[in-house]
N, C-alpha and C. Protein backbone atom coordinates (compact mmCIF):
# COMPACT_ATOMS: atom_id res chain seq x y z
N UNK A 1 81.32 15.48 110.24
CA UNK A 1 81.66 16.55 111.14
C UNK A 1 80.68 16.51 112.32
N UNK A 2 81.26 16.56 113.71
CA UNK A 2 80.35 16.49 114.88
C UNK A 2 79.67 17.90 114.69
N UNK A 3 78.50 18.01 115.58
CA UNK A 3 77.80 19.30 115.85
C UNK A 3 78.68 19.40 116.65
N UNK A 4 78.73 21.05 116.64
CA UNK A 4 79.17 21.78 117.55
C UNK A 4 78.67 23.45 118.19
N UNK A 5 77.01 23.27 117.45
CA UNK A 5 76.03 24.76 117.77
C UNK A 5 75.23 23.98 118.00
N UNK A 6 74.75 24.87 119.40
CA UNK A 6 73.80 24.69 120.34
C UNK A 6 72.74 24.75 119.55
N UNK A 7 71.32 24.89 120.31
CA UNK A 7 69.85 25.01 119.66
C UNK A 7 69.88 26.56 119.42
N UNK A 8 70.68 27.61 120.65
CA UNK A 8 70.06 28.69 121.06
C UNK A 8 71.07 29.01 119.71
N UNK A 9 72.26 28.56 119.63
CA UNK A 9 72.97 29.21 118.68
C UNK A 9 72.58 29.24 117.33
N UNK A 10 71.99 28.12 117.09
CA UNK A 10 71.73 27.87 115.66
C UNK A 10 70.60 29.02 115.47
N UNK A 11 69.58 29.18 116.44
CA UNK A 11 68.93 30.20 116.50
C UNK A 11 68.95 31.70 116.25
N UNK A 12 69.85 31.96 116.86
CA UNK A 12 70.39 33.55 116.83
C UNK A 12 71.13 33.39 114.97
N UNK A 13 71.86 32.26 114.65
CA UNK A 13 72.46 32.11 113.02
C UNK A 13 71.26 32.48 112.57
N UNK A 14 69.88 31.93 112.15
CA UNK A 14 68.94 32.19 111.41
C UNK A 14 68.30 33.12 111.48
N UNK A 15 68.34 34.22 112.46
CA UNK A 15 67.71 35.07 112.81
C UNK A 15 68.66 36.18 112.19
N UNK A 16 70.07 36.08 112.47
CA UNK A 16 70.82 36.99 111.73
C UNK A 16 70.96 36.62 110.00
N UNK A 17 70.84 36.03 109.67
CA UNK A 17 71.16 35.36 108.32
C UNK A 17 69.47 35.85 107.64
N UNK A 18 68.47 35.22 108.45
CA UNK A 18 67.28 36.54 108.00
C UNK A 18 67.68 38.21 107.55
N UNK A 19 68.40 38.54 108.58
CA UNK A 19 68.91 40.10 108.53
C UNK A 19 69.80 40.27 107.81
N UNK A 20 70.63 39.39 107.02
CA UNK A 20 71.08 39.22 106.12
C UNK A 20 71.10 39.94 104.79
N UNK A 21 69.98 38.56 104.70
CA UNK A 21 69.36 38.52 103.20
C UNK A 21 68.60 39.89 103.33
N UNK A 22 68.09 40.54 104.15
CA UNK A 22 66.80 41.62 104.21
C UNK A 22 68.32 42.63 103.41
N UNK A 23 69.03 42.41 104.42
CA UNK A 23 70.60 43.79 103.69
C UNK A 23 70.40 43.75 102.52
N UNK A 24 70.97 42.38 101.92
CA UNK A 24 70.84 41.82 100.54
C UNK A 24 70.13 42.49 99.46
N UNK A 25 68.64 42.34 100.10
CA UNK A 25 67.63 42.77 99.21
C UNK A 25 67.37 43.87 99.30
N UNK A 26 67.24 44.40 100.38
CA UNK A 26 67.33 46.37 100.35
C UNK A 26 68.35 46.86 99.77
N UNK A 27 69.69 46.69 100.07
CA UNK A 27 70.91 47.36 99.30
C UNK A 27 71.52 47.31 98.38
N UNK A 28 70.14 46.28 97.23
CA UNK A 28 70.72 45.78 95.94
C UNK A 28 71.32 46.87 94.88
N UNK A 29 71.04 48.31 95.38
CA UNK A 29 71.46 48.82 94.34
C UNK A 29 73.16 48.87 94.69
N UNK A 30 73.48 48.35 95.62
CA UNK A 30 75.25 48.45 95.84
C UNK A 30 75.41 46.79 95.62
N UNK A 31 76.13 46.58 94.74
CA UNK A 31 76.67 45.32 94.75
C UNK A 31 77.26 44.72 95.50
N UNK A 32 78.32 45.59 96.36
CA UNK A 32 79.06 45.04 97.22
C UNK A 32 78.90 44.49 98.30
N UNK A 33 77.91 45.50 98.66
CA UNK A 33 76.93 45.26 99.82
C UNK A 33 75.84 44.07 99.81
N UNK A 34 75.04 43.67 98.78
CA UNK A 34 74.39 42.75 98.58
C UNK A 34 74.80 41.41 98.30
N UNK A 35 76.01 41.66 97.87
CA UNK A 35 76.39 40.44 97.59
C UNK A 35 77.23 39.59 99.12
N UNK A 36 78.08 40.80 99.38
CA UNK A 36 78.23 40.38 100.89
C UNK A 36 77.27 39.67 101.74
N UNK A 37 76.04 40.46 102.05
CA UNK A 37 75.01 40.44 102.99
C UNK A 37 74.10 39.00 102.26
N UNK A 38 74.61 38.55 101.21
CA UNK A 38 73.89 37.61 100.77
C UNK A 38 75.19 36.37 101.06
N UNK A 39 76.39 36.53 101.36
CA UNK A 39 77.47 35.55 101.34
C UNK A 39 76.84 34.70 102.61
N UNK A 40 77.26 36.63 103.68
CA UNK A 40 77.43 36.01 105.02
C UNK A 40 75.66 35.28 105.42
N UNK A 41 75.12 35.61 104.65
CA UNK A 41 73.71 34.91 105.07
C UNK A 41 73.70 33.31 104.57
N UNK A 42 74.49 32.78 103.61
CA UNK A 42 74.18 31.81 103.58
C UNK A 42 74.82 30.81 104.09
N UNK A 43 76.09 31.70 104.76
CA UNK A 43 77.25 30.86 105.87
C UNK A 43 76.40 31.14 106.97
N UNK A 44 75.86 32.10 107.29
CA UNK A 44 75.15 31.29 109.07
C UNK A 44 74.05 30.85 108.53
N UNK A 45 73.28 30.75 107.29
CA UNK A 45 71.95 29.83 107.06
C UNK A 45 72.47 28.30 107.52
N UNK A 46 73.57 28.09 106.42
CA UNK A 46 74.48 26.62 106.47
C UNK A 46 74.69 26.03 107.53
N UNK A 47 75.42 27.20 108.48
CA UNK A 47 76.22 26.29 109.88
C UNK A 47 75.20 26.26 111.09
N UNK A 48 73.79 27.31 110.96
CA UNK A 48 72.58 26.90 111.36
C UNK A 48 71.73 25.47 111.35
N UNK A 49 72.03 25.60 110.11
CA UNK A 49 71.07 24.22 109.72
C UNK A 49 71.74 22.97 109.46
N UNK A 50 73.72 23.00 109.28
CA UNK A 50 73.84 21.43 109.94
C UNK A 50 74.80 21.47 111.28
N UNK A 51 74.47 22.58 112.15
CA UNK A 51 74.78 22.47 113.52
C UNK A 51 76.64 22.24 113.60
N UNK A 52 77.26 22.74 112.59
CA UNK A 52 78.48 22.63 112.58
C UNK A 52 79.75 23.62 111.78
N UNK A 53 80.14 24.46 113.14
CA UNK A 53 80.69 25.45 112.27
C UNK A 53 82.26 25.22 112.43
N UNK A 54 82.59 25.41 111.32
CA UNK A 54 84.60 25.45 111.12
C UNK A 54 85.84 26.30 111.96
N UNK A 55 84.91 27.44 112.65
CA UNK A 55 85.59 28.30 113.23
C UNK A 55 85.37 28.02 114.18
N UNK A 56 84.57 27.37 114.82
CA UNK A 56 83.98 26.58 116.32
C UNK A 56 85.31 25.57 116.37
N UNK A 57 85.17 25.19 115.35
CA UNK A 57 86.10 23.18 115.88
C UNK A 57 87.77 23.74 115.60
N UNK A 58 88.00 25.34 114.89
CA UNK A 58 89.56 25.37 115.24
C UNK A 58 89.61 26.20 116.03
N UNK A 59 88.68 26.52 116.67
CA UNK A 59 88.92 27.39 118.37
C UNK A 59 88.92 26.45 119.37
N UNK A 60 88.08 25.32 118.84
CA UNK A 60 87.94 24.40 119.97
C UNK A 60 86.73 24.51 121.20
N UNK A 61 85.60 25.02 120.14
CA UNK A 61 84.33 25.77 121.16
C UNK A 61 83.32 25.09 120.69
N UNK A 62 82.05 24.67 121.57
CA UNK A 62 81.21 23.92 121.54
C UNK A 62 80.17 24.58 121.94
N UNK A 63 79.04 25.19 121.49
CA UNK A 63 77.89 25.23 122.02
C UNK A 63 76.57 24.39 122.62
N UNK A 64 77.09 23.01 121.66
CA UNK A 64 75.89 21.67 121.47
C UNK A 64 76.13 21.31 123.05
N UNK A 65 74.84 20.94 123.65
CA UNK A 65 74.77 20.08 124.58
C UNK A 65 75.40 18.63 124.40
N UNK A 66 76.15 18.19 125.28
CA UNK A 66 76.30 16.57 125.08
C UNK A 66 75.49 15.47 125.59
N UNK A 67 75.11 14.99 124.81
CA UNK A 67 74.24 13.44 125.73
C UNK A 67 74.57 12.95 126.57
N UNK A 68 74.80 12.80 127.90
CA UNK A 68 75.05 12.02 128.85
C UNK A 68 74.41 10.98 129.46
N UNK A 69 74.44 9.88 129.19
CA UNK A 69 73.78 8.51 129.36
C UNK A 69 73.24 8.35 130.59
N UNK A 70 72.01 8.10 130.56
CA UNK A 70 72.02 7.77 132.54
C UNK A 70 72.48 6.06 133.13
N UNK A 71 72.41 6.52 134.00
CA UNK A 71 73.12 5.50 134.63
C UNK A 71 72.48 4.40 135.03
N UNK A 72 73.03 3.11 134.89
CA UNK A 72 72.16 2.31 134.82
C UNK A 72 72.36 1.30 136.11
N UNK A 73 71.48 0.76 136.91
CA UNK A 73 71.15 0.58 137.91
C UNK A 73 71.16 -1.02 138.30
């Protein structure tokens, strides 16, 4: 699977997926809630850390910079 999250994006994933797990662990006395807040944390931990998310590539949206070769002389 190509990347398709930026640096900044993958960024803001781990930062929310932190806030996550914090739900997780504070609201353990609700199951529903923890277990949720522990799902969605480990789907943006995941698509954080291999730069490739599923709902990106069937929207057809790219955050990643592309390499553009320089030109050679």
């Amino acid at each position: 699977m190509n990347a398709n999250v930026g640096v900044v994006d993958a960024t803001v994933r781990w930062i929310l997926a932190i806030g996550c797990f914090a739900v997780a662990i504070i609201w353990n006395a609700s199951p529903v809630l923890a277990l949720l807040g522990a799902l969605l944390a480990l789907l943006l931990a995941g698509t954080a850390l291999t730069h490739a998310c599923p709902l990106y590539r069937l929207l057809h949206i790219s955050t990643a910079h592309r390499h553009i070769p320089a030109a050679r002389n």
